[in-house]
C-alpha atoms as a PDB file:
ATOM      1  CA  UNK A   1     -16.380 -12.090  -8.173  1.00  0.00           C
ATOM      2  CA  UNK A   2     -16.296 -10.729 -11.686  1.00  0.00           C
ATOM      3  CA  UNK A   3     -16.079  -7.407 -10.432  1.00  0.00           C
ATOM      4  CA  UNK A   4     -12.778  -7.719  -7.936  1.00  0.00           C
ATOM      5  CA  UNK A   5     -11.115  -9.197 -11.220  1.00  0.00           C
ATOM      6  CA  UNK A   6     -12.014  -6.792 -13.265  1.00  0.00           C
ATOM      7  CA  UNK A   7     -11.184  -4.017 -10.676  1.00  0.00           C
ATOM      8  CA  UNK A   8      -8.016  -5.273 -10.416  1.00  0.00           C
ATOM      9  CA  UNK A   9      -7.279  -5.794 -13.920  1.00  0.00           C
ATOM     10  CA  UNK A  10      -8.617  -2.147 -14.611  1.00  0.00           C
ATOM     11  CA  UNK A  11      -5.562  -1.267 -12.391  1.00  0.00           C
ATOM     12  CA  UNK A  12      -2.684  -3.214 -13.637  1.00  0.00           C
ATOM     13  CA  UNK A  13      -3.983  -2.413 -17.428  1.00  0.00           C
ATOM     14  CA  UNK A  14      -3.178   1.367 -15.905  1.00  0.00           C
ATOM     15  CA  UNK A  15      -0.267   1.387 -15.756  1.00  0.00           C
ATOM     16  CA  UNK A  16       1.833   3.427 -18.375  1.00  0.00           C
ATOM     17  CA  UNK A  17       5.365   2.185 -20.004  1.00  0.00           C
ATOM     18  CA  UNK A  18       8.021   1.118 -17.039  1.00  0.00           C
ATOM     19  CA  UNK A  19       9.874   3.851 -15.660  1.00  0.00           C
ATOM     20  CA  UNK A  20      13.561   3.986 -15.068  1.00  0.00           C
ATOM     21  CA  UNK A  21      14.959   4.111 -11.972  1.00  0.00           C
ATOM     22  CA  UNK A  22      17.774   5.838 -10.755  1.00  0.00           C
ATOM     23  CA  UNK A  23      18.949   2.566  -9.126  1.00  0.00           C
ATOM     24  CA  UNK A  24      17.079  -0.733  -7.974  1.00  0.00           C
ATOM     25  CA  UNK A  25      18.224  -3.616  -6.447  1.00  0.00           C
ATOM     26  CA  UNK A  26      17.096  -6.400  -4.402  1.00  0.00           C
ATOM     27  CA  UNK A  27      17.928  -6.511  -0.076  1.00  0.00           C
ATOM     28  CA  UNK A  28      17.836 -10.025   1.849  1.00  0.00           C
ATOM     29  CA  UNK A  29      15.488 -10.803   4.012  1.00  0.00           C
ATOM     30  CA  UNK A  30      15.073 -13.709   6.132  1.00  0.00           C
ATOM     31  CA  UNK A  31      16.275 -16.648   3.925  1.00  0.00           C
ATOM     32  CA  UNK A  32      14.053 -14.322   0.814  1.00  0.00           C
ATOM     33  CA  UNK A  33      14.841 -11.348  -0.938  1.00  0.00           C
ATOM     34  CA  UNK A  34      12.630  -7.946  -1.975  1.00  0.00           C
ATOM     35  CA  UNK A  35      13.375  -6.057  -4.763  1.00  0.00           C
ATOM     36  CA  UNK A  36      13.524  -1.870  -4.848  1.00  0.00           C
ATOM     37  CA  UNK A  37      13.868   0.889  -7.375  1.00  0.00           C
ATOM     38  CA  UNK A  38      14.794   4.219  -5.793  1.00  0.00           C
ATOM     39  CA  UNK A  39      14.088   7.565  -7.964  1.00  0.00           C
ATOM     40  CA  UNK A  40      14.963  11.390  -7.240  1.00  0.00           C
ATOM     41  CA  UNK A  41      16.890  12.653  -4.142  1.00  0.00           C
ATOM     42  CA  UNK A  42      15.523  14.914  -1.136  1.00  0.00           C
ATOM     43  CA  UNK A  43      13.737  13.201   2.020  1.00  0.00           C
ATOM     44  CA  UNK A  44      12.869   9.622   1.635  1.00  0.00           C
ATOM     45  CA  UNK A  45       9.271   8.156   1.269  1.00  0.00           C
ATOM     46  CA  UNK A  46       8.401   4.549   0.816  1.00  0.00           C
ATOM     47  CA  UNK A  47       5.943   3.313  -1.574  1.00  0.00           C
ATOM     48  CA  UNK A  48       3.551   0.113  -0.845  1.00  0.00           C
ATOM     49  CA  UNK A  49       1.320  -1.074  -3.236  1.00  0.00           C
ATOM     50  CA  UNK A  50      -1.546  -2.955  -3.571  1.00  0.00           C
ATOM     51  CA  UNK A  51      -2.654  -6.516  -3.619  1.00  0.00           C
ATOM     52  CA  UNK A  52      -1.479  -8.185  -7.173  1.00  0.00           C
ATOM     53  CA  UNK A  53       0.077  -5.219  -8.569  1.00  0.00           C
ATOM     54  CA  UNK A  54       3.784  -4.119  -8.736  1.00  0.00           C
ATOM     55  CA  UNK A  55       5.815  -0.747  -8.843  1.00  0.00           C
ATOM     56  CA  UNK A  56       4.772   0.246 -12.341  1.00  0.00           C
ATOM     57  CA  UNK A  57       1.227  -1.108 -12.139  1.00  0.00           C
ATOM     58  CA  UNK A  58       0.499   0.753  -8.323  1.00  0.00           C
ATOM     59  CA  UNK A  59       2.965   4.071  -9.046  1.00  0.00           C
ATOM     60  CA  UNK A  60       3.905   5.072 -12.847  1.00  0.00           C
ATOM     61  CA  UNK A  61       1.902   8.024 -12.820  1.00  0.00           C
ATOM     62  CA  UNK A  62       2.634   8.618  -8.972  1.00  0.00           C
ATOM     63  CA  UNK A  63       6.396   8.284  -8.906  1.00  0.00           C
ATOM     64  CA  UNK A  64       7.436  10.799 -11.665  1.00  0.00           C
ATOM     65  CA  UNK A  65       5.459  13.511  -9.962  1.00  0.00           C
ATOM     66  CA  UNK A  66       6.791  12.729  -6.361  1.00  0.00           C
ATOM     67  CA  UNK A  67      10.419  12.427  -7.087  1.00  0.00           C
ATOM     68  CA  UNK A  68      10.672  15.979  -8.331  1.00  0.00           C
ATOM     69  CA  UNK A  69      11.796  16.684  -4.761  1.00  0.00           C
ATOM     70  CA  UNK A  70      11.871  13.348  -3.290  1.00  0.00           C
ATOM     71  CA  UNK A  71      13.850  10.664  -2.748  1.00  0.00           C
ATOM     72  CA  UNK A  72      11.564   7.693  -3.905  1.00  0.00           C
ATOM     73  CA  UNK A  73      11.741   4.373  -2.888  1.00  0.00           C
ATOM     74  CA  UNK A  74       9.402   1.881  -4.386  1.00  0.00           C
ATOM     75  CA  UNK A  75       9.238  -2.285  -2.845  1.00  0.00           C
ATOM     76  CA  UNK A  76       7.680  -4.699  -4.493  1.00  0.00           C
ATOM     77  CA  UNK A  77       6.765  -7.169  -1.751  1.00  0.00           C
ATOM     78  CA  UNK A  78       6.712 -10.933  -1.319  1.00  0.00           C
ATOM     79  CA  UNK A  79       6.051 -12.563  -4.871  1.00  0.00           C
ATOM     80  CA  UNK A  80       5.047  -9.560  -6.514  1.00  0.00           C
ATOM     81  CA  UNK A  81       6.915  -7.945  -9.281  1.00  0.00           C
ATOM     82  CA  UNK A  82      10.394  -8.660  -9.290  1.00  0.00           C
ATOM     83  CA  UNK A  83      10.453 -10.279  -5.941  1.00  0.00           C
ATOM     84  CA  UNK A  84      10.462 -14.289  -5.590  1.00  0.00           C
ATOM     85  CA  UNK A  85       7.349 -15.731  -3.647  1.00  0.00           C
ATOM     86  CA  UNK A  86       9.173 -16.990  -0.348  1.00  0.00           C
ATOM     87  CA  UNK A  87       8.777 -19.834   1.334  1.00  0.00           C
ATOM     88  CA  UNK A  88       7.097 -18.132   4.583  1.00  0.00           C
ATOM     89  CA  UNK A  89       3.566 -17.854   5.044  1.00  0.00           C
ATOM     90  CA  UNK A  90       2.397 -14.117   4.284  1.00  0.00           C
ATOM     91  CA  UNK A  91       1.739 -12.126   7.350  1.00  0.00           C
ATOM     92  CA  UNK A  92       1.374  -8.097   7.844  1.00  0.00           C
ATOM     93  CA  UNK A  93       4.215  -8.310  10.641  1.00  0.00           C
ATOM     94  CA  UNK A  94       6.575 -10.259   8.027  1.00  0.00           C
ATOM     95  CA  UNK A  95       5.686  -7.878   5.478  1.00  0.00           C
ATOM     96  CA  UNK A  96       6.372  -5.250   7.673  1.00  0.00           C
ATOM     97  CA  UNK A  97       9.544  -6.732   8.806  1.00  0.00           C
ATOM     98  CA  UNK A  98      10.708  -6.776   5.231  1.00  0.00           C
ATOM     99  CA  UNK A  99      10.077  -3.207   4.486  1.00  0.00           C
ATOM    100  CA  UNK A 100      12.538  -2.439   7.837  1.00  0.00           C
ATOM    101  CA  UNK A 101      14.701  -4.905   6.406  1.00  0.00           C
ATOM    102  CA  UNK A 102      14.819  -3.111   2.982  1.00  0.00           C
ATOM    103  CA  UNK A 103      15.261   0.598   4.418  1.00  0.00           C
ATOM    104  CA  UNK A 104      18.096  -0.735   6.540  1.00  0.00           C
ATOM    105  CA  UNK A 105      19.843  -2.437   3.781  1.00  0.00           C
ATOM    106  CA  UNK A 106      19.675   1.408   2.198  1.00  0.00           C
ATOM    107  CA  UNK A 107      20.908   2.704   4.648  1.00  0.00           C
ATOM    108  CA  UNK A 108      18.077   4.827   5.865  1.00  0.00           C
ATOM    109  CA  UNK A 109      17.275   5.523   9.206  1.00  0.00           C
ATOM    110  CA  UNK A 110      13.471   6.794   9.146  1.00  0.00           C
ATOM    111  CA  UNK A 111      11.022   7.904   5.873  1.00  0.00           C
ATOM    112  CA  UNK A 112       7.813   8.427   5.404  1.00  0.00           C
ATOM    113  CA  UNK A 113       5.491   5.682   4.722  1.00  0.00           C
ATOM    114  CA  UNK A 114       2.734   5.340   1.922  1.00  0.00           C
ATOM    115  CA  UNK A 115       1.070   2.813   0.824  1.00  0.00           C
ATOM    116  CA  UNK A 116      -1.902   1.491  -0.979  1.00  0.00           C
ATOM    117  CA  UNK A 117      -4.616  -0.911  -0.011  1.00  0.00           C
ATOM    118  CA  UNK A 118      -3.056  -4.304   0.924  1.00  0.00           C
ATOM    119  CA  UNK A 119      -0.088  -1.759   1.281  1.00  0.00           C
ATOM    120  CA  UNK A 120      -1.715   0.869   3.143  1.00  0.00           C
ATOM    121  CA  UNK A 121      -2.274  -1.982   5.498  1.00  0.00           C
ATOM    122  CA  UNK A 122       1.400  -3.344   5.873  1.00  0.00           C
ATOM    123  CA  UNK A 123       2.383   0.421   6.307  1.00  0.00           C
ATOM    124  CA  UNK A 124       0.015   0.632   9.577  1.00  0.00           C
ATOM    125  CA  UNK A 125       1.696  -2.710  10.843  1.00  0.00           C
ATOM    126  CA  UNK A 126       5.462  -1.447   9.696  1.00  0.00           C
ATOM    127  CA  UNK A 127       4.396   2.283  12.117  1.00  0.00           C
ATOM    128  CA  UNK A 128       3.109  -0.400  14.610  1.00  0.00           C
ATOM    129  CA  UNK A 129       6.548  -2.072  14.679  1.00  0.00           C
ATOM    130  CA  UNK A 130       8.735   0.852  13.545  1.00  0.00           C
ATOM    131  CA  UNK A 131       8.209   4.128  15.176  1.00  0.00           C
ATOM    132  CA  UNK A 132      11.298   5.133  15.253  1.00  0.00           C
ATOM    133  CA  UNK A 133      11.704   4.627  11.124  1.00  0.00           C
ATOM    134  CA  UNK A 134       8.243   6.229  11.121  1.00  0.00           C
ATOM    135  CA  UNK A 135       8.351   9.767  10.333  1.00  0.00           C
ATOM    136  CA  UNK A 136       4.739  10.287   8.568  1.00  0.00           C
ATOM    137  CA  UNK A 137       2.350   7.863   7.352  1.00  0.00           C
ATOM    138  CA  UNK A 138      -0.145   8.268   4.378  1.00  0.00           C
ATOM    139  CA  UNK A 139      -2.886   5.362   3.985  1.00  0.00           C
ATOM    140  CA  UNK A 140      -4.968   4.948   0.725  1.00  0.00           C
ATOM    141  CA  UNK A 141      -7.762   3.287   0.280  1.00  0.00           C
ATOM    142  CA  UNK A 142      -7.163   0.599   3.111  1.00  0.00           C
ATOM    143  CA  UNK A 143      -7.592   0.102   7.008  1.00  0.00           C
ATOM    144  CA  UNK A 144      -6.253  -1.550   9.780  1.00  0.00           C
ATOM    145  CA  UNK A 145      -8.505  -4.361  10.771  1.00  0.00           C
ATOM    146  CA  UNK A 146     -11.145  -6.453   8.341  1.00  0.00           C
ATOM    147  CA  UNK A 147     -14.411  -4.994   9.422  1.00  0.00           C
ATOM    148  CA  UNK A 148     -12.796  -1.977   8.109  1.00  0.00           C
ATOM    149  CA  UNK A 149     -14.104  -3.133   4.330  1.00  0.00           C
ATOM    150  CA  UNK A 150     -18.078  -3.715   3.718  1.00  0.00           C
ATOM    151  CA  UNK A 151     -18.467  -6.990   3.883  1.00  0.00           C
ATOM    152  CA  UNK A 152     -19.158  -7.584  -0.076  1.00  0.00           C
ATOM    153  CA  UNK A 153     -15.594  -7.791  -0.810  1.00  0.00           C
ATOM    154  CA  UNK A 154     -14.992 -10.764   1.568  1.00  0.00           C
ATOM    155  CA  UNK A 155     -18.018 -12.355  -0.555  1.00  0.00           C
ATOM    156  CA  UNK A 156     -16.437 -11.164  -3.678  1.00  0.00           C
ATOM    157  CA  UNK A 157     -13.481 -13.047  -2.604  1.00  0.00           C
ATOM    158  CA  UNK A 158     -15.363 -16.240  -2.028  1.00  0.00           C
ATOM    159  CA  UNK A 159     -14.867 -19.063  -4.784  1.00  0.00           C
ATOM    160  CA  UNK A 160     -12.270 -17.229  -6.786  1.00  0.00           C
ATOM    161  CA  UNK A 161      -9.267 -19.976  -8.025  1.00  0.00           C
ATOM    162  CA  UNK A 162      -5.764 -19.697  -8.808  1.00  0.00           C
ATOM    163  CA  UNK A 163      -6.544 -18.830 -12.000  1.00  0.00           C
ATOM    164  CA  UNK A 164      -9.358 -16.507 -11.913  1.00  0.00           C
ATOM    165  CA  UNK A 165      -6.484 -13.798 -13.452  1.00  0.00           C
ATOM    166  CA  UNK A 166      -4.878 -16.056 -15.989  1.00  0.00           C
ATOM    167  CA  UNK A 167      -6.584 -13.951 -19.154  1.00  0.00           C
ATOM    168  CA  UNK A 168      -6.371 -10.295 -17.529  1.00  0.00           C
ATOM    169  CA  UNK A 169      -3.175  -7.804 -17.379  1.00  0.00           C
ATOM    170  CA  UNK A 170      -2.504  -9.119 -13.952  1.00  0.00           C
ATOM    171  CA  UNK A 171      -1.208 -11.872 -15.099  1.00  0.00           C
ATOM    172  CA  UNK A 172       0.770 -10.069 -18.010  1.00  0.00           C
ATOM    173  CA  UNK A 173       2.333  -7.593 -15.640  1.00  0.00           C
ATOM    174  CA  UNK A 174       3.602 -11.031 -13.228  1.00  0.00           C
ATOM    175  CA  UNK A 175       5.079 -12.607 -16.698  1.00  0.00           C
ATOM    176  CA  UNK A 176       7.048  -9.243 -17.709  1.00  0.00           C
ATOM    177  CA  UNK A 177       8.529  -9.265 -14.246  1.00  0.00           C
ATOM    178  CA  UNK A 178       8.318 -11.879 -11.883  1.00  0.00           C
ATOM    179  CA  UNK A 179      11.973 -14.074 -11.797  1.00  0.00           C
ATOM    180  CA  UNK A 180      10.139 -17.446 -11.997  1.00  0.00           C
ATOM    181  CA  UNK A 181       6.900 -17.263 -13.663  1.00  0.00           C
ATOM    182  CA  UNK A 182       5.999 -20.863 -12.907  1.00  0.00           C
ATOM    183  CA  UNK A 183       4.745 -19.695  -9.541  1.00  0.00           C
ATOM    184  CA  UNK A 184       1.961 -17.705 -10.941  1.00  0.00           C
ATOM    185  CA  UNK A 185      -0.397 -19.962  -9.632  1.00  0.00           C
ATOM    186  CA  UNK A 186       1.368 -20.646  -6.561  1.00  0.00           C
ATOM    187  CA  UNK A 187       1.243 -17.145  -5.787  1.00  0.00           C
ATOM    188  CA  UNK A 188      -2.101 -15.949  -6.829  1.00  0.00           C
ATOM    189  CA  UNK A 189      -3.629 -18.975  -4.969  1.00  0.00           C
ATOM    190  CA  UNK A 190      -1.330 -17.671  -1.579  1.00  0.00           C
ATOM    191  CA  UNK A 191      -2.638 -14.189  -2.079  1.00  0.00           C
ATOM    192  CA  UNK A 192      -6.222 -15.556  -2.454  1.00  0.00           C
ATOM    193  CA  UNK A 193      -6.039 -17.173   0.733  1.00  0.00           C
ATOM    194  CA  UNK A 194      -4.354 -14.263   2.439  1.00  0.00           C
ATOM    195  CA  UNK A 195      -6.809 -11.619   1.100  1.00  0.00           C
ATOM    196  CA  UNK A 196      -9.516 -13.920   2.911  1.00  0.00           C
ATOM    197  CA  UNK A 197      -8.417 -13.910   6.363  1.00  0.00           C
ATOM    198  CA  UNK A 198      -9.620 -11.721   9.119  1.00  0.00           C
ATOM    199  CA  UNK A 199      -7.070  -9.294  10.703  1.00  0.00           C
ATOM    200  CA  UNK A 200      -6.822  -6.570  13.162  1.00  0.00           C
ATOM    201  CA  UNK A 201      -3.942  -5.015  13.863  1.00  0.00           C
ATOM    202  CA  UNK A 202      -5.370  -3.776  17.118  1.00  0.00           C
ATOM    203  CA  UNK A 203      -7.333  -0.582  17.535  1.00  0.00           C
ATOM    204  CA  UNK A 204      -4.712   0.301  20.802  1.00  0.00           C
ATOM    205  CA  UNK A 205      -1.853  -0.185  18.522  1.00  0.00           C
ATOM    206  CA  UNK A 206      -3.151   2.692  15.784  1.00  0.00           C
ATOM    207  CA  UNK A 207      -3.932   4.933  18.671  1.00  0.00           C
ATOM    208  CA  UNK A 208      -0.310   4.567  19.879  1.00  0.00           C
ATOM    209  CA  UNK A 209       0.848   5.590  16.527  1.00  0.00           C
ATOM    210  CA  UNK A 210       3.308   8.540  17.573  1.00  0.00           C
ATOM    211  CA  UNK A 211       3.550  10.048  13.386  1.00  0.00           C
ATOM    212  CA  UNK A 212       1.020  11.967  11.767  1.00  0.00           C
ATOM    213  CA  UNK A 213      -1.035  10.368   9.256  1.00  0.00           C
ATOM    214  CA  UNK A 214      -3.149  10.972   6.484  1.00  0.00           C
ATOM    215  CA  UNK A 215      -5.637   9.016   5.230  1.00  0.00           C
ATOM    216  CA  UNK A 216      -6.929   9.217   1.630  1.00  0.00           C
ATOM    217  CA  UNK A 217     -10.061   7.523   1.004  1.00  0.00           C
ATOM    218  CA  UNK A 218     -12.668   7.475  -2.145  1.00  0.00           C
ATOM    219  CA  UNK A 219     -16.181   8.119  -0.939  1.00  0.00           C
ATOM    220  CA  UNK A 220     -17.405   4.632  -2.544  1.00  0.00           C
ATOM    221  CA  UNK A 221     -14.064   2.863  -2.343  1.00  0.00           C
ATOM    222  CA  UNK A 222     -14.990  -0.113  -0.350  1.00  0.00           C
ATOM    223  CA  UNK A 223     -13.982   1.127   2.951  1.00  0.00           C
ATOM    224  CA  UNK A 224     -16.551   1.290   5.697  1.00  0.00           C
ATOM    225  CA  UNK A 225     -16.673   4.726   6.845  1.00  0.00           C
ATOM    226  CA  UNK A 226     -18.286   3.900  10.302  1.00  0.00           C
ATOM    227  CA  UNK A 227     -14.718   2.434  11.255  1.00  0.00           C
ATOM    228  CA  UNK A 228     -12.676   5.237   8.971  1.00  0.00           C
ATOM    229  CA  UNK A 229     -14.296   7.213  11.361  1.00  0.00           C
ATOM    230  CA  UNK A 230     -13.568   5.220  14.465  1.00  0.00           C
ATOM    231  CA  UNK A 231     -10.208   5.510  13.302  1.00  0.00           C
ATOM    232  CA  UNK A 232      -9.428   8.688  12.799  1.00  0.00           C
ATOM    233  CA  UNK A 233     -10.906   9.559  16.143  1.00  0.00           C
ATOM    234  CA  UNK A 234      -8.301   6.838  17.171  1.00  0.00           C
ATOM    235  CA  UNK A 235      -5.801   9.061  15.745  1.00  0.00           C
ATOM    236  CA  UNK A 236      -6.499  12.064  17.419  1.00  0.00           C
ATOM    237  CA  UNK A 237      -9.174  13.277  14.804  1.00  0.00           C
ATOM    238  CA  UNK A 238     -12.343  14.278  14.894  1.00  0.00           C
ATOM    239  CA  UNK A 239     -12.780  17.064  16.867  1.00  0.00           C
ATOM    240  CA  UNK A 240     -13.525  20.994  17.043  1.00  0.00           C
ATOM    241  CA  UNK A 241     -10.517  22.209  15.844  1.00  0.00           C
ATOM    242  CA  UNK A 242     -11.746  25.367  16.279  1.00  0.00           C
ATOM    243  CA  UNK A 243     -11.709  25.254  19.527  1.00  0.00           C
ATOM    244  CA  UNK A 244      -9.192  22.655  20.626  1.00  0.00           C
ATOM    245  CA  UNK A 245      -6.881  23.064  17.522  1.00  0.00           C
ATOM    246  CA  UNK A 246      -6.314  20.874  14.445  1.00  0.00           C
ATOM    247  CA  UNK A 247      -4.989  17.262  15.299  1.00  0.00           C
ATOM    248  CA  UNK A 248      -1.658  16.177  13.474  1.00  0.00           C
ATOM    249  CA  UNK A 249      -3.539  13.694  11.802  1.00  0.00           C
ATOM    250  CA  UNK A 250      -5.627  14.692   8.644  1.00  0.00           C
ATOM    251  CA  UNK A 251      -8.609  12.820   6.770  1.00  0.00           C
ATOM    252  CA  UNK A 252      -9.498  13.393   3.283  1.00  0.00           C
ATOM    253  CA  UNK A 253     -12.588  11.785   1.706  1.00  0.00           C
ATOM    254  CA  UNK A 254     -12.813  12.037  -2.473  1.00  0.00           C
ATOM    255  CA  UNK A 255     -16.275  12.341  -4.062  1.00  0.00           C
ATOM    256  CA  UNK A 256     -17.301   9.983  -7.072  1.00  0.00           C
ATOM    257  CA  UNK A 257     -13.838   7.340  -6.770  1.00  0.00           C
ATOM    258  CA  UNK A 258     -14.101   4.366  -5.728  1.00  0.00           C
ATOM    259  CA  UNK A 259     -10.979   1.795  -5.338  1.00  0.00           C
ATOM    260  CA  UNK A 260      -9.512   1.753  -7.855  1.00  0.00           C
ATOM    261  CA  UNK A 261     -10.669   5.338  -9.728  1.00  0.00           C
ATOM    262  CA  UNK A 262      -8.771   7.144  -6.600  1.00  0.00           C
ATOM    263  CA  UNK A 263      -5.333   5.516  -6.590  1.00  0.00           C
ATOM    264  CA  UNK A 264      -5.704   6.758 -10.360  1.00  0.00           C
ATOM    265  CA  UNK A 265      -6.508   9.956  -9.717  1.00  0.00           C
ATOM    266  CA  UNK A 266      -2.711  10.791  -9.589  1.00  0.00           C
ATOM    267  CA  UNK A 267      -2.582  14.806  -9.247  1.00  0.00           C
ATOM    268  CA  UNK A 268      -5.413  14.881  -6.478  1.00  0.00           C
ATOM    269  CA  UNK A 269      -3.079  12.281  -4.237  1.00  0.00           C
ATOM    270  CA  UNK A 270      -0.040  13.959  -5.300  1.00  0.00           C
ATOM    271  CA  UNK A 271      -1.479  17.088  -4.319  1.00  0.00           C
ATOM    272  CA  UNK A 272      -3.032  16.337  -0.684  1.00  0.00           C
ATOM    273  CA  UNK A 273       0.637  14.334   0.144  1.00  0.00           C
ATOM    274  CA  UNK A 274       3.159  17.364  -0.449  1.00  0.00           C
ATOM    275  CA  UNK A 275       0.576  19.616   1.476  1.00  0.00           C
ATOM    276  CA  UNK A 276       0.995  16.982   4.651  1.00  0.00           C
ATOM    277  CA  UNK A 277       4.618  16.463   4.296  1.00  0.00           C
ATOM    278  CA  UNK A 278       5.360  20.245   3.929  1.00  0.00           C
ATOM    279  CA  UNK A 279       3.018  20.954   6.911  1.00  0.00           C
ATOM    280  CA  UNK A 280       4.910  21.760  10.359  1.00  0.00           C
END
């Protein structure tokens, strides 16, 4: 248990002084509302970030490099960040709904998706439900169904309280943005639950997935890679290229990071996205 705080405190501690967007805002959705910051200009792509964490937490180091030459838009999603904790029970489709909801409110007909973890798996469900908005999708660090992490982290999860993050910069990060802070409990005890529950999205569903994807994993990152594998062969990898030709999809496994050291590792993700959005 002590290490999934500390992991996640390692990550919010990251995070280097908030950025300034070119504009932000907050779009209604269903009865709620999510906020946004939106940096650079060029072709849109959609940031998701991970469990507990917010834009600045999940992104400073990420953003700055990406929206040299793209148009960057950055969610914070329900009772994270800047964005109240709702009244609805947290879902991947809801989540998903809210990121259409968001884009829409922008005014912008299709991006590409990228997100994080606990966002990496909301951006499989929002491709699932939004092909159309879907142009390509980059997954770190996360999968698609709960069998896709080893099984320690479900037993790391076990027994933590409301207030296993009270004294970490979780917590810190929630006070400097959230727009009630009384709900810290409220929230982190939500997410708790949440983070505990079995899903699968539905191994048909990712093989129906139309947009290329890239998946960026850390070799030791918590992610079984029995059922990465399963699921890039789901998405057309995992074959001969050679002889049959390289899929659209690519997979892209980093040595010596595990969760949280990869989604730090700014310049090597930075590096692998523009070479699959650029690709034809």
């Amino acid at each position: 248990m002590l290490l999934v705080i500390f992991m996640l405190a390692k990550l919010n501690s990251h995070a280097q002084q908030p950025l300034t967007p070119a504009s932000s805002g907050y779009a209604p959705v269903n009865g709620s509302k999510v906020y946004y910051e939106v940096y650079g200009a060029g072709d849109p792509i959609v940031l998701l970030h991970g469990a507990y964490m917010t834009i600045n937490s999940n992104w400073s180091e990420l953003i700055p490099i990406l929206s040299k030459t793209r148009k960057v838009i950055a969610l914070e999603m329900d009772g994270h960040g800047h964005t109240p904790l709702s009244q609805r029970p947290f879902s991947y489709q809801t989540l998903a709904g809210d990121v259409a909801t968001v884009l829409g409110h922008l005014k912008i007909d299709s991006a590409d998706i990228l997100g994080f973890s606990y966002g990496g798996t909301i951006a499989y469900q929002f491709a699932i439900q939004q092909p159309a908005m879907t142009k390509k999708l980059i997954i770190i660090s996360s999968t698609h169904k709960s069998e896709g992490w080893l099984g320690i982290m479900y037993a790391m999860l076990t027994g933590l309280k409301s207030d296993a993050f009270d004294n970490t910069p979780i917590r810190s990060e929630y006070i400097r943005s959230a727009p009630d802070t009384s709900n810290w409990h409220k929230f982190i005890g939500a997410m708790l639950k949440f983070s505990a529950e079995k899903f699968d999205l539905g191994d048909d569903r990712i093989k129906n997935i139309k947009a290329p994807v890239l998946l960026i994993m850390g070799d030791n990152d918590g992610v079984d890679k029995k059922v990465l594998a399963e699921t890039y062969s789901l998405l057309g990898g995992n074959v001969f290229g050679d002889i049959v030709g390289l899929p659209r999809s690519q997979l892209a496994i980093l040595p010596a990071k595990g969760h949280g050291t990869l989604i730090m590792d700014a310049q090597a993700i930075v590096t692998l996205v523009n070479t699959f959005l650029t690709a034809k």
